[in-house]
Protein backbone atom coordinates (compact mmCIF):
# COMPACT_ATOMS: atom_id res chain seq x y z
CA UNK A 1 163.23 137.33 67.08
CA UNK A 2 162.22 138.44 63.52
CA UNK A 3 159.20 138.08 62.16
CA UNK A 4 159.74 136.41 59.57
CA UNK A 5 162.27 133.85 61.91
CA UNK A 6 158.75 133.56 63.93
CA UNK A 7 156.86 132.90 60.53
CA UNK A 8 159.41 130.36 60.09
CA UNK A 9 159.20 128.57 63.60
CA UNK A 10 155.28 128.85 63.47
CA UNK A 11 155.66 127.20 60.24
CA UNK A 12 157.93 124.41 61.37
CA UNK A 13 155.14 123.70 64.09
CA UNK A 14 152.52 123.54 62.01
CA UNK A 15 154.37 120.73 60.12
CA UNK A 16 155.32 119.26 63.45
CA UNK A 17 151.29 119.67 64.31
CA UNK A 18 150.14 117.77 60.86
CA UNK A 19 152.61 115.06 61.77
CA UNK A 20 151.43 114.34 65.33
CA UNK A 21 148.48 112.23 65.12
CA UNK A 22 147.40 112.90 68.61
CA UNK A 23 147.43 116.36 68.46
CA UNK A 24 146.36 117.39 64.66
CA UNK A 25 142.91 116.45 65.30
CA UNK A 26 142.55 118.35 68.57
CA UNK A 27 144.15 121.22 66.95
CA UNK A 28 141.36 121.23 64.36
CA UNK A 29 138.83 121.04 66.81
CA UNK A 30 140.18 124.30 68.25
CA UNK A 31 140.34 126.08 65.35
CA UNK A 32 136.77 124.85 63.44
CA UNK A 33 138.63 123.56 60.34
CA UNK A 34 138.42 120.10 59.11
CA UNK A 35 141.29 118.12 57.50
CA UNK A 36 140.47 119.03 54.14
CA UNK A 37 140.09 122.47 54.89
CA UNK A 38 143.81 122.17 56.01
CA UNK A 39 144.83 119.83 52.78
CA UNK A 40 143.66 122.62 50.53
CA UNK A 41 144.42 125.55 51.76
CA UNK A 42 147.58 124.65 54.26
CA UNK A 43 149.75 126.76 51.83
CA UNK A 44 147.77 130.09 52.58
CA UNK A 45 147.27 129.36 55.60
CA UNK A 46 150.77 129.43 56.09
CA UNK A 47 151.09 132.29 54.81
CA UNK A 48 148.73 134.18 57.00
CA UNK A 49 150.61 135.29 60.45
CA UNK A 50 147.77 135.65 62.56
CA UNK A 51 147.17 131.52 61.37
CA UNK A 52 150.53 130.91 62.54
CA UNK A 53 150.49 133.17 65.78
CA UNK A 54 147.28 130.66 66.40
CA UNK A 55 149.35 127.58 65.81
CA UNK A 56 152.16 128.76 68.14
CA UNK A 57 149.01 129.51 70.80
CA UNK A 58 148.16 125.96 70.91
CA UNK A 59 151.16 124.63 71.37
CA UNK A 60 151.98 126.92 74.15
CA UNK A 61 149.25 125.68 76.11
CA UNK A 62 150.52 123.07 77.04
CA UNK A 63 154.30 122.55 78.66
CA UNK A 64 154.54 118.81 76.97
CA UNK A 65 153.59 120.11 73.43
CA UNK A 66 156.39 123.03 73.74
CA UNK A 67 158.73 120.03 74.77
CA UNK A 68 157.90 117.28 72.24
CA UNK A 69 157.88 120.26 69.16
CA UNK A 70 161.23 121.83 70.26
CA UNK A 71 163.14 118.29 70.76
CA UNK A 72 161.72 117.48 67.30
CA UNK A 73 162.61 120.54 65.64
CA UNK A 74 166.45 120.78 67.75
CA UNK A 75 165.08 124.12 69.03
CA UNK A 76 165.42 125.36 72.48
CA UNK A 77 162.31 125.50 74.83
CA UNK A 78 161.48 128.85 74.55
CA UNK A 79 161.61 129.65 70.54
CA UNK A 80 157.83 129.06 70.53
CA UNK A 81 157.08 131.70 73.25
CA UNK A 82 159.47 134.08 71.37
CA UNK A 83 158.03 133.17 68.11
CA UNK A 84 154.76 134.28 69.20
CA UNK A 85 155.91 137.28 70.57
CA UNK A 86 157.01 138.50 67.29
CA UNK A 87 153.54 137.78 65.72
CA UNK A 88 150.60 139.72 65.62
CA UNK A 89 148.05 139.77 68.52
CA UNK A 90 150.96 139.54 70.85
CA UNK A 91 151.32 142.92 72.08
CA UNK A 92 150.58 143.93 75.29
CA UNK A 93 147.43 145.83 76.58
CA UNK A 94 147.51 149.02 78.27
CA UNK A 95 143.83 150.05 79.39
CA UNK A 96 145.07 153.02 81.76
């Protein structure tokens, strides 16, 4: 996956996110901002890919989140783990 097809699935689930009353407020817990942090500045925030790697982290924590975003969105079950991939902060560390 592109990068910028990741920005745009990252982007789709942070939509998807806003929308889900259940999980928007838990996701702002995780992340320190408050709603109006979010109604402000959602459009740079989208714009930032280590924002959006985060929003693709917290829905990949949890096997029901990655299911309820990807039959909303008509994508298949994995797009979120590949999105992230494609992000920053996803590469793998080598310590030998």
């Amino acid at each position: 996956m592109s990068p910028e097809a990741a920005e745009t699935t990252a982007i789709r689930a942070l939509a998807w996110l806003a929308g889900n009353e259940d999980l928007w407020p838990v996701f702002l817990g995780a992340t320190g901002a408050s709603a109006e942090d979010m109604a402000t500045g959602l459009g740079a925030a989208a714009q930032d890919p280590a924002f959006l790697a985060s929003v693709l982290d917290f829905i990949t924590l949890d096997d029901a989140s990655v299911i309820a975003f990807c039959d909303a969105e008509a994508l298949p079950y994995e797009a979120p783990m590949r999105a992230r991939a494609a992000l920053p902060g996803a590469e793998q560390v080598h310590w030998t």
